[in-house]
Protein backbone atom coordinates (compact mmCIF):
# COMPACT_ATOMS: atom_id res chain seq x y z
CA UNK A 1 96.06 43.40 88.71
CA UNK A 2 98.87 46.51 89.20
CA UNK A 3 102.14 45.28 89.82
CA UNK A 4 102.48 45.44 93.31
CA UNK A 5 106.24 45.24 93.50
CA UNK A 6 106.69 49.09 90.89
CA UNK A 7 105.61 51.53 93.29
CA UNK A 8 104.36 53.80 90.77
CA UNK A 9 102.81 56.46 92.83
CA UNK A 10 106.50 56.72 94.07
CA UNK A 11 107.69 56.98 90.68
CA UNK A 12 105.34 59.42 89.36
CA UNK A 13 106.29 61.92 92.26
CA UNK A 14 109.88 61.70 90.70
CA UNK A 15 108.59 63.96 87.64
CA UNK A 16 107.14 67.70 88.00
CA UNK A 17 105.69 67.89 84.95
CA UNK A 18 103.25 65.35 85.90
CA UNK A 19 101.87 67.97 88.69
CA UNK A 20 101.90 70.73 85.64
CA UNK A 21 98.25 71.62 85.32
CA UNK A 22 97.13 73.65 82.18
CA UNK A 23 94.86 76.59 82.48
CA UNK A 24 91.39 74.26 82.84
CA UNK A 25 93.66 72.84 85.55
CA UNK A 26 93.62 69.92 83.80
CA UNK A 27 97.17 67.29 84.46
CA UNK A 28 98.44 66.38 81.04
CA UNK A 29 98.75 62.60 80.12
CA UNK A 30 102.08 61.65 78.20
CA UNK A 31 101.40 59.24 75.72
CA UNK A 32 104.68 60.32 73.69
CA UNK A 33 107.75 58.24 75.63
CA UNK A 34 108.86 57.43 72.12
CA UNK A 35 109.43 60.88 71.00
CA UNK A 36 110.76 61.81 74.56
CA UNK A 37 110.14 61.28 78.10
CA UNK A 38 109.51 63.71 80.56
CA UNK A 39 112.36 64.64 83.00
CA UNK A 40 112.94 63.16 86.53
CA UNK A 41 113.67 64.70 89.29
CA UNK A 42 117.30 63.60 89.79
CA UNK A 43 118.02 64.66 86.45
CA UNK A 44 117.30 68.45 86.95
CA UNK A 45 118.66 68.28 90.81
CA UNK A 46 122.04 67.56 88.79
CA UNK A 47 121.98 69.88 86.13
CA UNK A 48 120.69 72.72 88.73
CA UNK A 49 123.69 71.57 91.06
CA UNK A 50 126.44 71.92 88.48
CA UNK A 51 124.87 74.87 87.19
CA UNK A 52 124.50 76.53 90.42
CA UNK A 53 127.40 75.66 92.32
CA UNK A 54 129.43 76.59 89.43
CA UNK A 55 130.27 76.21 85.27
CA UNK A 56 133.62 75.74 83.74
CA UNK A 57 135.47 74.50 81.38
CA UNK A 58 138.13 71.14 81.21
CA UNK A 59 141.54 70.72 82.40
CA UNK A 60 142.19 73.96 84.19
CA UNK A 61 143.60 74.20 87.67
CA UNK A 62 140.52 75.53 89.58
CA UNK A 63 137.94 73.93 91.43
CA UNK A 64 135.22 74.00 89.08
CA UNK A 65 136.83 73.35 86.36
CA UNK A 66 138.01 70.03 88.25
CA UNK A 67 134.55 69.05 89.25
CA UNK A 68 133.76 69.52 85.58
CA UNK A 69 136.23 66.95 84.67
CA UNK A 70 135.20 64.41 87.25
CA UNK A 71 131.65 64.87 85.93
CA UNK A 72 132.46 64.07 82.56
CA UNK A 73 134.36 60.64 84.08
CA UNK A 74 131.66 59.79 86.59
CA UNK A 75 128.62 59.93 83.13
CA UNK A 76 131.00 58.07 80.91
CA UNK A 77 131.16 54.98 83.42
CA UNK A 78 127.41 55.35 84.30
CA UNK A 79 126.80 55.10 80.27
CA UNK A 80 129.46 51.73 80.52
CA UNK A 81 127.70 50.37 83.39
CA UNK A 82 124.04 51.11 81.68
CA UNK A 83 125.22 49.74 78.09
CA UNK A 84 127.83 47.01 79.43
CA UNK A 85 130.73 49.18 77.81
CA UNK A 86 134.25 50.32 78.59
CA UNK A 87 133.96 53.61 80.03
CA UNK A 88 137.11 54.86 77.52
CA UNK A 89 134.24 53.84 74.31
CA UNK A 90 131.90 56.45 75.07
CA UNK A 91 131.30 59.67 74.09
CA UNK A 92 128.97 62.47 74.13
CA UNK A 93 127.26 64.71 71.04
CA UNK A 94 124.43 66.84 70.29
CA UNK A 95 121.56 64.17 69.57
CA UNK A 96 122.25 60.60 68.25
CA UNK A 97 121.62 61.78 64.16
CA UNK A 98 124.74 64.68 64.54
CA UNK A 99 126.72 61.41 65.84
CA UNK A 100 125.69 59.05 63.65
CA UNK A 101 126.49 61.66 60.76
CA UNK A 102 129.88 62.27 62.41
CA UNK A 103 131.15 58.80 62.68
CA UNK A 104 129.70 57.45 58.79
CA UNK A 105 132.50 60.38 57.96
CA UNK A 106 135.01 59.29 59.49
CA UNK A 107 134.18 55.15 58.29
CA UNK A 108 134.90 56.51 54.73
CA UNK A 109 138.71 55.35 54.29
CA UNK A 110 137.02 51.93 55.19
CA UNK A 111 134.66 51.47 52.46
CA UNK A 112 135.91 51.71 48.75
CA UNK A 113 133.10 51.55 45.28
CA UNK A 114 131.85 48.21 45.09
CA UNK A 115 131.51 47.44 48.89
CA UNK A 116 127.67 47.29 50.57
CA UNK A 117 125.74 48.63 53.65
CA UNK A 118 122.97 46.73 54.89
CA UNK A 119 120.20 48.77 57.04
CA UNK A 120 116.71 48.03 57.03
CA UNK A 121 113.39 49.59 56.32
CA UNK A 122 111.67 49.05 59.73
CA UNK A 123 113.94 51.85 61.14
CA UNK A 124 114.03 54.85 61.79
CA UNK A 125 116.21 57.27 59.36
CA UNK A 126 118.65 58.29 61.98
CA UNK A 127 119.83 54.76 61.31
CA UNK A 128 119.38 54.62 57.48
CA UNK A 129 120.28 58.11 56.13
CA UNK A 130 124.07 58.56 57.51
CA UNK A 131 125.03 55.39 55.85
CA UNK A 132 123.22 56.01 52.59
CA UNK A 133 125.42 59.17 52.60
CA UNK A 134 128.14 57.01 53.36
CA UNK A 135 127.47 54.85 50.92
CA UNK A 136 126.94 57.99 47.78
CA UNK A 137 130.35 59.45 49.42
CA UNK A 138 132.40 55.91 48.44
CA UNK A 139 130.97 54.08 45.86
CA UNK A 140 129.39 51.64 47.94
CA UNK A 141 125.81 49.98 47.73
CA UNK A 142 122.63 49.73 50.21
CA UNK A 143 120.60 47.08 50.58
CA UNK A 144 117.68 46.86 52.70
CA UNK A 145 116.14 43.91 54.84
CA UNK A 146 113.32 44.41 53.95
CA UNK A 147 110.60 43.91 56.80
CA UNK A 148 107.79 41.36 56.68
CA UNK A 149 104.06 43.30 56.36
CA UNK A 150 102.00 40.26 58.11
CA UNK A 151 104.66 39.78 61.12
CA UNK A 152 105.87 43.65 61.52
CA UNK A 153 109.36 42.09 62.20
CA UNK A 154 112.42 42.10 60.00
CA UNK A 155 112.34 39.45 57.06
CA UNK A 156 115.18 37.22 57.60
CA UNK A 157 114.93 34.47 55.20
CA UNK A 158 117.34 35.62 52.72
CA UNK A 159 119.62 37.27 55.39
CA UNK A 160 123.03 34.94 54.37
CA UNK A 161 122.41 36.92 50.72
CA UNK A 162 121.73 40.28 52.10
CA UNK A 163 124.41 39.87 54.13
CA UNK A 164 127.56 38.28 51.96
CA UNK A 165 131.28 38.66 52.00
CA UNK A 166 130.96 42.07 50.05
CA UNK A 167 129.40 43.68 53.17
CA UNK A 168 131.45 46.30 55.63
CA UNK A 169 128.63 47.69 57.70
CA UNK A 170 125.33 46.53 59.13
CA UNK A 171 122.84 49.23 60.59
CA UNK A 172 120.29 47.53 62.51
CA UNK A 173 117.69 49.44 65.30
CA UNK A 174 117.38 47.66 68.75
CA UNK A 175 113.74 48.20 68.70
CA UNK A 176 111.34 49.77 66.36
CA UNK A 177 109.98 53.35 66.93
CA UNK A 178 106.85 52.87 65.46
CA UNK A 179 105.69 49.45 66.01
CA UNK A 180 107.86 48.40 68.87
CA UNK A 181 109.38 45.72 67.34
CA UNK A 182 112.07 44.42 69.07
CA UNK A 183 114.46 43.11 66.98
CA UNK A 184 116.76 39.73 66.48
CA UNK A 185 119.90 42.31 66.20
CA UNK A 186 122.01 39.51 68.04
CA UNK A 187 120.99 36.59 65.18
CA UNK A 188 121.53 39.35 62.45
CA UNK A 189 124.92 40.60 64.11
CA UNK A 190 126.52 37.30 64.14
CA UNK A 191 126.11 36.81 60.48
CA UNK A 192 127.86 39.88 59.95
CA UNK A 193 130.49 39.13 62.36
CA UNK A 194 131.24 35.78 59.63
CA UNK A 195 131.91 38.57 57.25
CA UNK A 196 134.02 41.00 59.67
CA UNK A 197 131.40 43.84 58.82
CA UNK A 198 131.35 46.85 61.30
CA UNK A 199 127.70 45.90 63.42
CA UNK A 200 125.86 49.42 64.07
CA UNK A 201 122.67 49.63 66.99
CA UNK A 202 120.69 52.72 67.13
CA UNK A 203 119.38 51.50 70.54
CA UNK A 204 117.26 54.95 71.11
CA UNK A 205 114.06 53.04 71.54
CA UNK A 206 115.33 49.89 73.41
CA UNK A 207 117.29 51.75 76.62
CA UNK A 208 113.75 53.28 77.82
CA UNK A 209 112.24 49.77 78.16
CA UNK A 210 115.10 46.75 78.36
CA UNK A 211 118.67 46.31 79.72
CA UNK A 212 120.97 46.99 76.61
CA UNK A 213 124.33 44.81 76.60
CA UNK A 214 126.28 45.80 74.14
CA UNK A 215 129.21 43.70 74.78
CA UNK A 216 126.57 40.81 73.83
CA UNK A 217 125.02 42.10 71.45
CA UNK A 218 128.55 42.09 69.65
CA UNK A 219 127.84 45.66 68.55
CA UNK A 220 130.87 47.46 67.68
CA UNK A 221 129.20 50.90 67.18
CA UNK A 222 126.04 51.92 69.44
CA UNK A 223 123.91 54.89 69.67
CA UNK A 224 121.43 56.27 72.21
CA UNK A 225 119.50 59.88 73.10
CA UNK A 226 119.18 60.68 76.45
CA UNK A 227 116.53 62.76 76.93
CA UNK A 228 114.32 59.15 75.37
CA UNK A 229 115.46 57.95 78.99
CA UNK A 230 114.00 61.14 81.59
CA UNK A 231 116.65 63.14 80.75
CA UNK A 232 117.87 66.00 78.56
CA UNK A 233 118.86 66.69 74.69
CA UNK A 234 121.78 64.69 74.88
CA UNK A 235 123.42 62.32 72.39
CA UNK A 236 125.85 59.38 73.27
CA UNK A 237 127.91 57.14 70.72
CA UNK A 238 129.61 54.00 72.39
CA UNK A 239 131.96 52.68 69.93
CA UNK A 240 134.50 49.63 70.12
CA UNK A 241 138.23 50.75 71.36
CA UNK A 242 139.50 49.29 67.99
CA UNK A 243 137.73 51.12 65.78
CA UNK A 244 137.26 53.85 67.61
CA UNK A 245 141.12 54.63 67.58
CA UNK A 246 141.31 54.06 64.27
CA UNK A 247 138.44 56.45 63.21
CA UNK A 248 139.61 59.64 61.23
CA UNK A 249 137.58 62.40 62.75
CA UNK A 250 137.62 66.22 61.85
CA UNK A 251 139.26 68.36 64.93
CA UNK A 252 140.56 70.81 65.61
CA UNK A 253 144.56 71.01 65.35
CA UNK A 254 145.04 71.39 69.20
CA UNK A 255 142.05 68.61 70.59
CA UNK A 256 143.09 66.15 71.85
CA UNK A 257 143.13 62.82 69.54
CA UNK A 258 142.77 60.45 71.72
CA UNK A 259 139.32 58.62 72.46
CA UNK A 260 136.89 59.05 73.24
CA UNK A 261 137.89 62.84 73.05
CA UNK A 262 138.41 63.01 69.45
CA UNK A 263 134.70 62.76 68.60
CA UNK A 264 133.68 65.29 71.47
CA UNK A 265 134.24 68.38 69.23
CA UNK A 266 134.32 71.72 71.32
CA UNK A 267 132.73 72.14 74.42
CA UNK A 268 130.37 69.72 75.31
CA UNK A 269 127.07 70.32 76.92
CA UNK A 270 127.96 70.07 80.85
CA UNK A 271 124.86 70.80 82.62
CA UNK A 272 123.31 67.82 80.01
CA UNK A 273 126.10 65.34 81.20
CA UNK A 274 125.42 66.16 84.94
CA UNK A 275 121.63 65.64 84.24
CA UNK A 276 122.66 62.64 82.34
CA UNK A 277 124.24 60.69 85.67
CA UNK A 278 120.67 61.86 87.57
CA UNK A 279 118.63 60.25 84.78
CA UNK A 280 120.93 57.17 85.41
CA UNK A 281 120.29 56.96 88.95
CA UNK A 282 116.57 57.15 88.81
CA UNK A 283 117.21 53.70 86.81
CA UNK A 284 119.29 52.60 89.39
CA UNK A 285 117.38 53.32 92.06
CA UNK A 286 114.25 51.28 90.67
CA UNK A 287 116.53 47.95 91.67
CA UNK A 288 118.50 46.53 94.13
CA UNK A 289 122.16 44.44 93.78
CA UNK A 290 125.96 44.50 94.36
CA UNK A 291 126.72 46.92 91.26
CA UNK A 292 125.54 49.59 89.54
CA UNK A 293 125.53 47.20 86.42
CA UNK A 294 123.08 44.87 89.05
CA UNK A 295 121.06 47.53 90.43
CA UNK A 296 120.18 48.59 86.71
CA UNK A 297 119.18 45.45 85.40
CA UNK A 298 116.97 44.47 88.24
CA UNK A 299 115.30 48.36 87.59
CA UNK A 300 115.04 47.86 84.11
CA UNK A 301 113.26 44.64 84.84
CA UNK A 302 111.00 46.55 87.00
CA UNK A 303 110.41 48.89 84.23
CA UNK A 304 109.40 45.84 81.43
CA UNK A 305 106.88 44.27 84.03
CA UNK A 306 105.11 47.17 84.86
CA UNK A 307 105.03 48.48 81.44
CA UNK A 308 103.81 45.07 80.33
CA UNK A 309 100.51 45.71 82.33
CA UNK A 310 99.82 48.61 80.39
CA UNK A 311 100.81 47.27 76.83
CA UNK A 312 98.29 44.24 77.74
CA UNK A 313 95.33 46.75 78.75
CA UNK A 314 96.17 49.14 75.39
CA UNK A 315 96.36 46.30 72.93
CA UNK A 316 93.61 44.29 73.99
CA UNK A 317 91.27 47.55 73.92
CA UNK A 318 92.65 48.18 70.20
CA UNK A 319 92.30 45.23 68.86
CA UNK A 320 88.35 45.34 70.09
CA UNK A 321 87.93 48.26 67.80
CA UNK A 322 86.50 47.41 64.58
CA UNK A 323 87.68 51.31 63.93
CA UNK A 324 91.24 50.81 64.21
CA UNK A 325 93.69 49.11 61.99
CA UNK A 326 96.85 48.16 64.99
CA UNK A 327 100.48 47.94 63.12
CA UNK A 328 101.61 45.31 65.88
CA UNK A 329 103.35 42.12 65.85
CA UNK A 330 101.89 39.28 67.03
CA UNK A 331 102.12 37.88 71.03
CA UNK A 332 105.24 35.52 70.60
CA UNK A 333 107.31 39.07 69.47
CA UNK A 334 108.41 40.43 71.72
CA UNK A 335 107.68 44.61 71.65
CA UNK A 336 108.10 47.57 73.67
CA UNK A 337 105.13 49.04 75.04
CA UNK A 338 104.87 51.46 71.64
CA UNK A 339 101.12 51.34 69.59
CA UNK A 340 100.81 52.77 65.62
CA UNK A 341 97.59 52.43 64.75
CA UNK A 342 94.99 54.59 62.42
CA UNK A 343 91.36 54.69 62.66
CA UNK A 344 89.26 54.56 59.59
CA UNK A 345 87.72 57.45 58.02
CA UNK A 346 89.33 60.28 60.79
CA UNK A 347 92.61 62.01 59.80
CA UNK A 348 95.56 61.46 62.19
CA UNK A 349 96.24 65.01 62.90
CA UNK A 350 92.23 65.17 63.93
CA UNK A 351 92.33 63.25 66.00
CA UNK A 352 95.42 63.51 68.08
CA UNK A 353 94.18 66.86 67.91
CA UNK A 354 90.61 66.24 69.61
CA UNK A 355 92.67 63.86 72.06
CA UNK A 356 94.98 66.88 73.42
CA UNK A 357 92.15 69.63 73.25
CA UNK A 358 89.25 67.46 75.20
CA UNK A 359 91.21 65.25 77.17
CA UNK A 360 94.96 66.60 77.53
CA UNK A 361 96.55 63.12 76.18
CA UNK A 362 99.65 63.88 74.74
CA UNK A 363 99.59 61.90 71.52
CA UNK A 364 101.82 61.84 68.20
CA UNK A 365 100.84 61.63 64.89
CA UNK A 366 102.84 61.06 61.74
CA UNK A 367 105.27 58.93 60.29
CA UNK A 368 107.69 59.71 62.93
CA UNK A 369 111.15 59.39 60.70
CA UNK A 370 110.42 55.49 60.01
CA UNK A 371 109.51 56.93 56.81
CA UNK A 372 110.29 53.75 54.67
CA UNK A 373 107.84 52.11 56.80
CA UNK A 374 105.39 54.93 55.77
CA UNK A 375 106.23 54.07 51.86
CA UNK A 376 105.69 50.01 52.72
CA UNK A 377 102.11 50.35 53.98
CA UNK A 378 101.28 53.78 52.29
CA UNK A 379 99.65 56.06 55.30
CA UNK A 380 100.20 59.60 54.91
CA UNK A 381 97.09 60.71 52.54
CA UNK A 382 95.07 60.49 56.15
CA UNK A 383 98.18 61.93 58.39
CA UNK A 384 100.20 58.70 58.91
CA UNK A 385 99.67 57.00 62.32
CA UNK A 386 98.61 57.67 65.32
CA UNK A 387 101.41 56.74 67.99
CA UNK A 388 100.80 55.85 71.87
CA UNK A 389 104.24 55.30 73.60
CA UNK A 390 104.28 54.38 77.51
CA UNK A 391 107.02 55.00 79.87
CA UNK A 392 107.53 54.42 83.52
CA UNK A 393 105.06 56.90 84.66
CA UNK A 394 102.12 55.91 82.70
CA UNK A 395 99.30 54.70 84.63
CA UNK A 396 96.14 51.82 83.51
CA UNK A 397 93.98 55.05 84.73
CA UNK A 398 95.54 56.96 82.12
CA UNK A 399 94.74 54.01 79.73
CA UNK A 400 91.25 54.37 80.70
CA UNK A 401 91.16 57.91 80.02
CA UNK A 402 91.70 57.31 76.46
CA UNK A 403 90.00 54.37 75.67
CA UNK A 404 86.93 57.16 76.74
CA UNK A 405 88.33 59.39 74.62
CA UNK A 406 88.83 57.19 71.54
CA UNK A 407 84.94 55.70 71.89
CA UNK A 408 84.11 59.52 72.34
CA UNK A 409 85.90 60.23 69.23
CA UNK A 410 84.57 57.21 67.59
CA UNK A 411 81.11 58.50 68.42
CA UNK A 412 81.16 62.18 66.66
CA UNK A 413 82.18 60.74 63.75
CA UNK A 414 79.04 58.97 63.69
């Protein structure tokens, strides 16, 4: 049964592109939260608002340049109220890899030869590569948790060696990108809290579909894209006031140096920031409470049940497909609403590619950056996956449109 209390015909109103019909006048189906959702409505009403009523740069004297100030205050407590964050933490960049790059630059006077880095290999390389370089730049050594091929979750059992007193930095991703693994990052950050490591969350995947507290989490260092969460290209970095401060970060002479300034180099992307505080609202509006902080978790909530419904219809479908070989954890995991999956004997690339040309379902193919996961179960001689992400405005009508489309598929190649 739909969930009565996610009005989604509300919610899908909220996004044009929804309405955008191609030139059979066909709507397109978005099947690709995971590589980005569409935008809401909110967030271009902000960006056309800033843009229209006005564009300049900080600190001046003048009105606009004023408002542009005030905007940059008001999406920096939004971000602390979404993430559970000091407002003074968080800063903005071009995409999450740029400021994940940026910041394993500036951690180099930390690390010395002989030191390790722990990341893992269910990730995505945004969250792997930057401290690899890290790691080449000082000497230091990377070790891998590795993941566990029957469970699709992170193989723990020999965390307490992975993890020893030799360790300064754990990278660990909130939820998984390909299968939608969602991760024990709390039981895996508190062992390397025991060894005063630096705990890293590339939480791109996980704000979409679950309240993030990073506070909890005890992450000292936390990334996240906006445009994965209705908005635009947008990066955000939310790092600990302790470490932040003490982070050595490339500027120019007359920047300011105090955070979270110092890793904002030049002029930052203002129309993105306003759209960022729409996209932010949308989430807010989805709940009800005292605070923001409230309002946002009981939205988010709203989010996870109603995307629930659809993950239930998807994966039950899948699995009934003698056809398709689903990379999926098992029922006591918990998962975002994310599907990799490959079907046997049809390249992925054909067949995302009948999928968008017969039935306008926008569907990725690939290995998606979670490339290490591509070497563990070896998948790119036939195209790598096939990847079916849902967001808010996915509908179990729009499931049922491709579960035709897959048997139709199915049905050629016979």
């Amino acid at each position: 049964m739909p969930n009565k209390k996610f009005r989604i015909d509300e919610v899908r109103s909220q996004f044009p592109a929804l309405n955008f019909r191609n030139k059979e006048q066909v709507f397109p189906i978005y099947f690709d939260g995971p590589g980005g959702t569409q935008m809401v409505q909110a967030c271009i009403d902000r960006m056309l608002e800033y843009i229209e009523t006005g564009m300049a740069n900080l600190h001046g004297t003048f009105a606009t340049s004023i408002k542009t100030d005030a905007l940059l205050e008001e999406a920096k407590q939004a971000v602390g109220d979404l993430l559970n964050c000091s407002a003074e933490e968080v800063a903005f960049g071009q995409n999450m890899t740029s400021l994940a790059f940026q910041v394993s630059h500036s951690l180099r006077p930390l690390l010395k030869q002989g030191d390790e880095i722990v990341v893992t290999q269910l990730d995505h390389r945004a969250n792997v590569d930057p401290w690899i370089h890290l790691a080449k730049e000082t000497g230091a050594t990377v070790k891998f948790i590795p993941v566990d091929k029957q469970s699709l979750t992170h193989d723990l059992s020999n965390l307490d060696t992975i993890i020893n007193e030799k360790t300064r930095i754990v990278a660990i991703g909130l939820s998984s990108n390909l299968t939608g693994t969602i991760s024990d990052a709390k039981k895996i950050f508190k062992v390397a809290k025991k060894v005063n490591a630096i705990t890293i969350a590339d939480a791109v995947h996980a704000v979409p579909h679950f309240l993030v507290d990073k506070q909890d989490l005890e992450s000292d260092i936390l990334f996240c894209s906006v445009y994965k969460f209705f908005g635009p290209h947008l990066g955000i970095a939310a790092i600990k006031k302790a470490i932040f401060e003490t982070l050595e970060i490339p500027k120019l002479q007359p920047a300011p140096n105090q955070i979270p300034y110092k890793l904002e180099t030049g002029t930052q992307n203002h129309e993105a920031i306003a759209g960022l505080c729409g996209a932010i609202g949308f989430l807010e509006s989805l709940g009800t409470g005292d605070t923001r902080r409230q309002r946002l978790k009981a939205g988010m909530e709203a989010i996870e049940s109603h995307e629930q419904e659809l993950m239930d219809s998807l994966e039950e479908f899948l699995k009934s497909i003698p056809e398709v070989t689903l990379y999926r954890a098992s029922s006591e995991v918990i998962k975002t609403p994310t599907f990799a999956f490959r079907i046997d004997g049809i390249h992925s690339r054909e067949a995302t590619q009948f999928f968008a040309e017969k039935f306008n379902l926008c569907i990725g193919d690939g290995h998606f950056y979670a490339s290490t996961m591509a070497e563990v179960f070896p998948v790119m001689e036939t195209g790598g996956w096939i990847r079916i992400g849902f967001a808010p405005y996915n509908t179990l009508d729009e499931i049922e449109i491709f579960k035709t489309a897959l048997k139709e598929l199915l049905q050629r190649k016979i």
